[in-house]
N, C-alpha and C. Protein backbone atom coordinates (compact mmCIF):
# COMPACT_ATOMS: atom_id res chain seq x y z
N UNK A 1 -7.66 -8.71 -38.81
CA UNK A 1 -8.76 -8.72 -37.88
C UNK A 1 -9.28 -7.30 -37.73
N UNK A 2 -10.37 -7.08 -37.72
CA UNK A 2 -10.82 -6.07 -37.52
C UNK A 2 -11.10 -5.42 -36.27
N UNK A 3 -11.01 -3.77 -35.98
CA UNK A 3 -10.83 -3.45 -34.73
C UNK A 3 -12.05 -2.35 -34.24
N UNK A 4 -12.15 -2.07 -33.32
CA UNK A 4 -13.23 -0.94 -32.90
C UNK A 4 -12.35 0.72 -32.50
N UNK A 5 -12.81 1.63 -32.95
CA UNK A 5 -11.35 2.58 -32.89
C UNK A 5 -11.32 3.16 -31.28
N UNK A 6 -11.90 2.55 -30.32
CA UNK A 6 -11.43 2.63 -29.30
C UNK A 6 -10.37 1.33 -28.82
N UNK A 7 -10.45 0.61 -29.25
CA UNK A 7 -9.01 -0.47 -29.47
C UNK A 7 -8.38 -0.23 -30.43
N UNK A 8 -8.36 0.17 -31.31
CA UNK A 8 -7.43 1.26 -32.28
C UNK A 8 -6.40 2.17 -31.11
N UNK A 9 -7.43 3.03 -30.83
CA UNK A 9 -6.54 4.08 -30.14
C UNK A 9 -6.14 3.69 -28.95
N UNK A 10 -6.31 2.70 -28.24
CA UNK A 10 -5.63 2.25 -27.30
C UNK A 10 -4.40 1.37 -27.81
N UNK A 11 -4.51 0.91 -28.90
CA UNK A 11 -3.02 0.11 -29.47
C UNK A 11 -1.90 1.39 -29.83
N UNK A 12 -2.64 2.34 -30.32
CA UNK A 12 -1.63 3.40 -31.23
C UNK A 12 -1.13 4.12 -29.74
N UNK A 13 -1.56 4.41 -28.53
CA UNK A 13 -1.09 4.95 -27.38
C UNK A 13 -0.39 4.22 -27.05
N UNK A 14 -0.30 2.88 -27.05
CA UNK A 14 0.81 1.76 -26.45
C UNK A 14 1.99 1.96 -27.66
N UNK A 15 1.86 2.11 -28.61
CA UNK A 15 2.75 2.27 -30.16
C UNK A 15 3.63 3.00 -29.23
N UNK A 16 3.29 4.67 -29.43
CA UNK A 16 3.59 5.49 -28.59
C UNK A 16 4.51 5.48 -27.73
N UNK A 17 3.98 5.11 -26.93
CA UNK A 17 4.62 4.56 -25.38
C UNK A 17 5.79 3.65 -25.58
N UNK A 18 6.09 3.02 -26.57
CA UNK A 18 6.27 2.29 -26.62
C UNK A 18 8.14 2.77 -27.50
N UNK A 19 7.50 3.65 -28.77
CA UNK A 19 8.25 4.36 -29.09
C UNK A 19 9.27 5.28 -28.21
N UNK A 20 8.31 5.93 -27.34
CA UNK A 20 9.07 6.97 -26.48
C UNK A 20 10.11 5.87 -25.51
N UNK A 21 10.11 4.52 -25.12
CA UNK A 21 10.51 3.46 -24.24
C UNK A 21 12.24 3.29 -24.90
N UNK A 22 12.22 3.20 -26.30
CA UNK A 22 13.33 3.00 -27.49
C UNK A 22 14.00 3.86 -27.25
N UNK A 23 13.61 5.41 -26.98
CA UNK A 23 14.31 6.59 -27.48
C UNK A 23 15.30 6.46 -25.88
N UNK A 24 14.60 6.39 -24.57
CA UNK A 24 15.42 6.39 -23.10
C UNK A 24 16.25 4.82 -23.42
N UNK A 25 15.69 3.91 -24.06
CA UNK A 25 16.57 2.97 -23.96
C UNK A 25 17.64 3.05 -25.10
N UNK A 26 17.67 3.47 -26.44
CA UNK A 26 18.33 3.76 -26.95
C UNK A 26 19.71 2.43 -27.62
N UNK A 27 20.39 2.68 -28.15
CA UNK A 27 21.09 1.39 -28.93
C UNK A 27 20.89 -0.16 -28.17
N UNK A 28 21.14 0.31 -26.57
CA UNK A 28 20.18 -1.34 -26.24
C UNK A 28 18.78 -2.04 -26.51
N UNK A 29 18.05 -0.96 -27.09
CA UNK A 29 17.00 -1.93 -27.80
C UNK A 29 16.90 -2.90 -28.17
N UNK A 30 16.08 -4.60 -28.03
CA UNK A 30 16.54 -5.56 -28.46
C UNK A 30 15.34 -5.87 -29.27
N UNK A 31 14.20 -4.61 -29.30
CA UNK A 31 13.13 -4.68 -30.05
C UNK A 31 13.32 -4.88 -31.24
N UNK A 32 12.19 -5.47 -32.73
CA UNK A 32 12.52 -5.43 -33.45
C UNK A 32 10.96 -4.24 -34.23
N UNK A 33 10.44 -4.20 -33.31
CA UNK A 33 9.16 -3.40 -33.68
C UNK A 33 7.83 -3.82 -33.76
N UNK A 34 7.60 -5.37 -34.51
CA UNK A 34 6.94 -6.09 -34.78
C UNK A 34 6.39 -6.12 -33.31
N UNK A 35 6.03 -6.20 -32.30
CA UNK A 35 5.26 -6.55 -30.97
C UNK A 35 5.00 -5.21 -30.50
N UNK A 36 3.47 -5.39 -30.09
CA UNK A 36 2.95 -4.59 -29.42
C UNK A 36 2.91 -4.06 -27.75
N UNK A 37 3.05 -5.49 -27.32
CA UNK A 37 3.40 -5.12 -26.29
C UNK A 37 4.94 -6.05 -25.55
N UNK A 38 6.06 -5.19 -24.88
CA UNK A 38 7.08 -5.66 -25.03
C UNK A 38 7.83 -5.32 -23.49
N UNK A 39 8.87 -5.91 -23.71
CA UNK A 39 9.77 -4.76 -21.59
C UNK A 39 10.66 -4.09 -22.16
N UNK A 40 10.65 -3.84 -20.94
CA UNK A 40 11.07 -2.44 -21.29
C UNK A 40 12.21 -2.26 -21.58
N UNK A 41 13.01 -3.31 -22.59
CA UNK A 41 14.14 -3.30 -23.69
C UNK A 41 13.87 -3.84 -24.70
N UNK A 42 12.26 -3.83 -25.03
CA UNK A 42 11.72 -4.23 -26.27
C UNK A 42 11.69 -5.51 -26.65
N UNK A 43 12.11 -6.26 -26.02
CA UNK A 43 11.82 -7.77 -25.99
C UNK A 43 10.22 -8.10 -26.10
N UNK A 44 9.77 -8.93 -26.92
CA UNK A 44 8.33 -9.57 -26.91
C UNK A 44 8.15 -10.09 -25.31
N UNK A 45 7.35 -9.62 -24.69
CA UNK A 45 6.45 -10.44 -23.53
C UNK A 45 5.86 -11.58 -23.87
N UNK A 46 6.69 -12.63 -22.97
CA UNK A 46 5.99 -14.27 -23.27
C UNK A 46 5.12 -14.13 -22.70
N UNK A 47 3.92 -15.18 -23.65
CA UNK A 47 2.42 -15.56 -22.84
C UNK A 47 2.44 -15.64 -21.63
N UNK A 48 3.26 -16.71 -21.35
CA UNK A 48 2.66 -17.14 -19.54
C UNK A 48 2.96 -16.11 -19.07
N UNK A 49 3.95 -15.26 -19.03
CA UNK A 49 4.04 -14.51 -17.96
C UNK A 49 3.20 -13.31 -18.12
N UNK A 50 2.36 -12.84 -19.17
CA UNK A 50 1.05 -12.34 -19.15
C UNK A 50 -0.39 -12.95 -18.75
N UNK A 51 0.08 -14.56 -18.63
CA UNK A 51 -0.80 -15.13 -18.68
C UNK A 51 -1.01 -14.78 -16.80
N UNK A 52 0.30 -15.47 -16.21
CA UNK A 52 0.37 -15.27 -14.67
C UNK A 52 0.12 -14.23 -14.19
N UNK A 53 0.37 -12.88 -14.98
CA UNK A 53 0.04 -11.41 -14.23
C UNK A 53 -1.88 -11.38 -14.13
N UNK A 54 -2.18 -11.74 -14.99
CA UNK A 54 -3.73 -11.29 -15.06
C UNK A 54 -4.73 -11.42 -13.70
N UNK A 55 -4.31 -12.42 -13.15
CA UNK A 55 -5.15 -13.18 -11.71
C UNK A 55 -4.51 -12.06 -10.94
N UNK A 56 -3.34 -11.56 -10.91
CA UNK A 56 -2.44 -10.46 -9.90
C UNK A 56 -3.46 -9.08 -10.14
N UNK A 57 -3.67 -8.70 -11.47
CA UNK A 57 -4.30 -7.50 -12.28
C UNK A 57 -5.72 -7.15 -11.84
N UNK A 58 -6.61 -8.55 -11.79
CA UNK A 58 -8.01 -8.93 -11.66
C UNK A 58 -8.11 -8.20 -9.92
N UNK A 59 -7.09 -8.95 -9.47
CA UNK A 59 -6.84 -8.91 -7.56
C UNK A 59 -6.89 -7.30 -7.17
N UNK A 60 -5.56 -7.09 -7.88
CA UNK A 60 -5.63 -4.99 -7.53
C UNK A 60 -6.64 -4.71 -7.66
N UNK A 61 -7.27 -4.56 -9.27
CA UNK A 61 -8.61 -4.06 -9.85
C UNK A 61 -9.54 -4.21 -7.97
N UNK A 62 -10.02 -5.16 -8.11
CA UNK A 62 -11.05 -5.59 -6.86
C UNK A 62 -10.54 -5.15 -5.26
N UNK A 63 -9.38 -4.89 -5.48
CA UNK A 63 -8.90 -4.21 -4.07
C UNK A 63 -9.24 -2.21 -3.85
N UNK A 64 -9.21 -2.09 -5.68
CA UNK A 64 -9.69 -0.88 -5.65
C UNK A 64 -10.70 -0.50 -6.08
N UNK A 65 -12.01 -1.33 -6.08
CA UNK A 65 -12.75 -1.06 -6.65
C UNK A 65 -13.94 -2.01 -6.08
N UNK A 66 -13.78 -2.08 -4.81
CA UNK A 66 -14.86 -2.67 -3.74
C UNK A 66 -15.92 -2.41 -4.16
N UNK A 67 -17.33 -3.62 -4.15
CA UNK A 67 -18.15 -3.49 -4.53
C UNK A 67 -18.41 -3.83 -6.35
N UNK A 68 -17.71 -3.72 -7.16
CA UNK A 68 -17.97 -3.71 -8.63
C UNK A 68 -16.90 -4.60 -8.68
N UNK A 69 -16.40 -5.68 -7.87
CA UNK A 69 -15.18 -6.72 -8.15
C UNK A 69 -15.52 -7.39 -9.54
N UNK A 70 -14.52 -7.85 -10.53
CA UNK A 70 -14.33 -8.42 -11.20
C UNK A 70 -14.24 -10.02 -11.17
N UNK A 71 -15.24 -10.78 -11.30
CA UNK A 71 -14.65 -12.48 -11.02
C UNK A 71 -13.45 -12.98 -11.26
N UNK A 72 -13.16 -14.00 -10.64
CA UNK A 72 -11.99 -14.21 -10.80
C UNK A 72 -11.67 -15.07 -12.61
N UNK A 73 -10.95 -15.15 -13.32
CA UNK A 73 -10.53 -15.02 -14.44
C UNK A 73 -9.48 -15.43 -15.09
N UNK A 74 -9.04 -16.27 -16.03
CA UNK A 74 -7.96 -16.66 -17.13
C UNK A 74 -7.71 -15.72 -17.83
N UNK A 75 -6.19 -15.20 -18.33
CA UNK A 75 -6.44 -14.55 -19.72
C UNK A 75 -7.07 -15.30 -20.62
N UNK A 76 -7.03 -16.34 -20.83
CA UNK A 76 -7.69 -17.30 -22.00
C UNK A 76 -9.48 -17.68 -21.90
N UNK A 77 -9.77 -17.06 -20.48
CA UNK A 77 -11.34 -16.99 -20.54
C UNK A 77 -11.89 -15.79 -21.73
N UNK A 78 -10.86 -14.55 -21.51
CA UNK A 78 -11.56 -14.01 -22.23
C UNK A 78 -11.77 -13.84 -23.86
N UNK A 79 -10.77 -14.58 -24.26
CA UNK A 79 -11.29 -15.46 -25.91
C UNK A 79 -12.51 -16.12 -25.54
N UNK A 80 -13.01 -17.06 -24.54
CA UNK A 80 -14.19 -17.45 -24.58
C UNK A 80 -15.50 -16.18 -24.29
N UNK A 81 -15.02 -15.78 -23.62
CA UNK A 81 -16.23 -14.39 -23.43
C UNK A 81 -16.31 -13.62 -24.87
N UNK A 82 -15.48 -13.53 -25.68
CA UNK A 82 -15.54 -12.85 -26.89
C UNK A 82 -16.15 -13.66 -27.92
N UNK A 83 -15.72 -14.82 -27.63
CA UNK A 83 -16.37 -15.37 -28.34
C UNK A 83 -17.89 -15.77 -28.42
N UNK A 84 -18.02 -15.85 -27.09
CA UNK A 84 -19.63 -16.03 -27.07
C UNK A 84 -20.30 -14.77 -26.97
N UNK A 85 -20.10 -13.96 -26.88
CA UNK A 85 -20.59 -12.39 -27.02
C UNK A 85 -21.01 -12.14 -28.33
N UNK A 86 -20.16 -11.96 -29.43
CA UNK A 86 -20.29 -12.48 -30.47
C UNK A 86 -21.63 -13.80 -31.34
N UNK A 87 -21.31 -14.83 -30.91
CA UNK A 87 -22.38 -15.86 -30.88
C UNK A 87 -23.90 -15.20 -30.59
N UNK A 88 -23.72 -14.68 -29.72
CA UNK A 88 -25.36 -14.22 -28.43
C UNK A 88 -25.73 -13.43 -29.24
N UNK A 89 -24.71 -12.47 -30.18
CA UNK A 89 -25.16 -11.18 -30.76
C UNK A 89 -25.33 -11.41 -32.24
N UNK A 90 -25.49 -13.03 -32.61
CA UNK A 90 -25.90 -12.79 -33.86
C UNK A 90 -24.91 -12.95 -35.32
N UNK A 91 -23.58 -12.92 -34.56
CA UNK A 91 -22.57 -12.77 -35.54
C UNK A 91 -22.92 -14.17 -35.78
N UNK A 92 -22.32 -14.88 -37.32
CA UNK A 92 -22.44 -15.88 -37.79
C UNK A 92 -21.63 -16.50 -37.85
N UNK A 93 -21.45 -18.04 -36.77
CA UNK A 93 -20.25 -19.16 -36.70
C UNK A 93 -19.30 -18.44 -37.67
N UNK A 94 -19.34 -18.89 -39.18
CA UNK A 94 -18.26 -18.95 -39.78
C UNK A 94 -17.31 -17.90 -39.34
N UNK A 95 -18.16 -16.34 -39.07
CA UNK A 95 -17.26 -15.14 -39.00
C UNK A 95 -16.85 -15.39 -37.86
N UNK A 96 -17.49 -15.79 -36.66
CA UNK A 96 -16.52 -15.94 -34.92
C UNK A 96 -15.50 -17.05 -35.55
N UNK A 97 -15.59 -17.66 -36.10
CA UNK A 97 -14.48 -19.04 -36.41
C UNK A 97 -13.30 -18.27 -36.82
N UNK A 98 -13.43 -17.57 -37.92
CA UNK A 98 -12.54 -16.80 -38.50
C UNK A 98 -11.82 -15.68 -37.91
N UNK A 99 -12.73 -15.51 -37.09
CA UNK A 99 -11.84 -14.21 -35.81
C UNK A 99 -10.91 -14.81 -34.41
N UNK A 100 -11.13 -16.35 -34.10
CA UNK A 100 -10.81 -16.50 -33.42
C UNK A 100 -9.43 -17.82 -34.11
N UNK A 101 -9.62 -17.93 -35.25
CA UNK A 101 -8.46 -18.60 -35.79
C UNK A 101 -8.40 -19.57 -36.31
N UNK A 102 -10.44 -20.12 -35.86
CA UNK A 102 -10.25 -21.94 -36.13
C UNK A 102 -10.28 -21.52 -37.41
N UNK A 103 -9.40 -23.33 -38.13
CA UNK A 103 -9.47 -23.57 -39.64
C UNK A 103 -11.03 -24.10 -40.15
N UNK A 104 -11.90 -23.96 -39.16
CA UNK A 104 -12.97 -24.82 -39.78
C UNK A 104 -14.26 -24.57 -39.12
N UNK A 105 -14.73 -24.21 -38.73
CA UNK A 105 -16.04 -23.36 -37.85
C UNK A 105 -16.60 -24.72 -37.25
N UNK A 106 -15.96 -26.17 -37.96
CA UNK A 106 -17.09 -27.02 -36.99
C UNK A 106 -16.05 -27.20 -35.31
N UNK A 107 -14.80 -26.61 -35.43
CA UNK A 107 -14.00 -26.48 -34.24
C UNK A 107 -15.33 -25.22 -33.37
N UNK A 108 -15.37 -24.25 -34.01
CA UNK A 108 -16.30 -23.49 -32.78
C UNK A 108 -17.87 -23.66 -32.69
N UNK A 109 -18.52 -24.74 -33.71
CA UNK A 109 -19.52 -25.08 -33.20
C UNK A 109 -19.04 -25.99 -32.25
N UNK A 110 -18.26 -26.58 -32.24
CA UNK A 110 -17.89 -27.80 -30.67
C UNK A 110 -17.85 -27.10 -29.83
N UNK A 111 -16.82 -26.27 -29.80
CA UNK A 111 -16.49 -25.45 -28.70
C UNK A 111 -17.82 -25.02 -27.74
N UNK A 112 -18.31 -23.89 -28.94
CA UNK A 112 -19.35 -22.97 -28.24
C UNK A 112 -21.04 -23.42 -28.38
N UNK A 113 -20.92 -25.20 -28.83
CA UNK A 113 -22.78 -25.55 -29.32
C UNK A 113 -23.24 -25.46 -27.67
N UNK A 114 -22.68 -24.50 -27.10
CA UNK A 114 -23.85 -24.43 -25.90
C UNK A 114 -24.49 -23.13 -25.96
N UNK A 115 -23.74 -21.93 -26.26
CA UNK A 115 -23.83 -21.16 -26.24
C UNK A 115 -24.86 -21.08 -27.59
N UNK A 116 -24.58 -22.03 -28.46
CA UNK A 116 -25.56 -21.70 -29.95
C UNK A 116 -26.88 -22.46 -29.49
N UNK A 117 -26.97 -23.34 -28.86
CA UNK A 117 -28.29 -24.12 -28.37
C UNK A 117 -29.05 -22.97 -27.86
N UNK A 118 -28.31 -22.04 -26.72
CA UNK A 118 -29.00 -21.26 -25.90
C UNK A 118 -29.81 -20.04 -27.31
N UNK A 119 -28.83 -19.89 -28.08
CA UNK A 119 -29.49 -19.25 -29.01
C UNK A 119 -30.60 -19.39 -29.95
N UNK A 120 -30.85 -20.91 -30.11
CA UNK A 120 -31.05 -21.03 -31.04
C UNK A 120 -32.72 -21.31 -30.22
N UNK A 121 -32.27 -20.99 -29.41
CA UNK A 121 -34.32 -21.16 -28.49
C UNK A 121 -34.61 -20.14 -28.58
N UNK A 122 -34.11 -18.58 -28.63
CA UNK A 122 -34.86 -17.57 -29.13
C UNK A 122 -35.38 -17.38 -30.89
N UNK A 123 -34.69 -18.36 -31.30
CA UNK A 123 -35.06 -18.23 -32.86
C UNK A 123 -36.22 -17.92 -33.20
N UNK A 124 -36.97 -19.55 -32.82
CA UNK A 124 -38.41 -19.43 -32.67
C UNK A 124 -39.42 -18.24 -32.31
N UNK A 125 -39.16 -17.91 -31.04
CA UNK A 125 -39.64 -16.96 -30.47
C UNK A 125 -39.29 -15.01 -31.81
N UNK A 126 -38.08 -15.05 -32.24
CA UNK A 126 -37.90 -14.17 -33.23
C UNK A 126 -39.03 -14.52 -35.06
N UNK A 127 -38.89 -16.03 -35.38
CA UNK A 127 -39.69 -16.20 -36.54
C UNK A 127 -41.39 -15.88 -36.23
N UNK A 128 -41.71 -16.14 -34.55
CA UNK A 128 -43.18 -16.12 -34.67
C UNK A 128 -43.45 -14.67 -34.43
N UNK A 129 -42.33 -13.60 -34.30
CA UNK A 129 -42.93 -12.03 -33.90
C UNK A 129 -43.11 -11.52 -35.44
N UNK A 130 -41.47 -12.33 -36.37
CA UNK A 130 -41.65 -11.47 -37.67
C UNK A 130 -42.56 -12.11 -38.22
N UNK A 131 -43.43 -12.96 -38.58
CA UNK A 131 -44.60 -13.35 -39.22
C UNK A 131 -45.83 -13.09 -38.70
N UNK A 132 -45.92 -12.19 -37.06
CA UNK A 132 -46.93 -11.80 -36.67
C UNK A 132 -47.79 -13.05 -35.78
N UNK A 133 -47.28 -13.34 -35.48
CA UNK A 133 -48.11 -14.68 -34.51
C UNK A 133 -47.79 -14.14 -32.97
């Protein structure tokens, strides 16, 4: 999958961090390396319980940051926000299909044919500027 090198360098700082975590924990490591993000005896972090922190995460955020609150939120909304971000901007089904895992892009035309409907009404409006009408 391809990355933007400000999510680059935010993975390689968690590497890091992550590294330096091994060295204080030392032969109890139960890491094997392979996971990015892990506790702090290198164990993989299960979903749900990333899944359950996020609504906790969203809450602080908005406690400190009155005024610019964050809606409230799934981790798993934001595969849908990426995904339709993507969509809005033009990227082409097959490639969002392929980034997000489906085997078959007619899984994310189901998914997201709302988001492509909404798109597909500026089309028009784009074919009649480039032909000059």
């Amino acid at each position: 999958m391809s990355l933007d090198d400000g999510t680059i360098r935010v993975l390689r700082d968690q590497r890091r961090m992550q590294a330096a975590d091994k060295l204080v924990v030392g032969p109890e490591w139960r890491g094997g390396g392979d996971h990015v993000f892990t506790t702090g005896w290198g164990e993989p972090v299960h979903p749900d319980t990333v899944s359950s922190l996020f609504p906790i995460l969203i809450k602080r955020y908005n406690q400190a940051h009155v005024g610019a609150e964050l809606p409230h939120a799934r981790l798993h909304d934001l595969r849908h926000i990426h995904a339709t971000t993507l969509l809005l901007a033009g990227v082409p089904v097959h490639v969002v299909a392929a980034r997000l895992g489906h085997a078959d892009p007619s899984i994310t035309l189901r998914v997201y044919a709302h988001v492509i409907r909404a798109a597909e009404a500026s089309v028009a409006e784009v074919f009649a500027q480039a032909v000059g009408e």
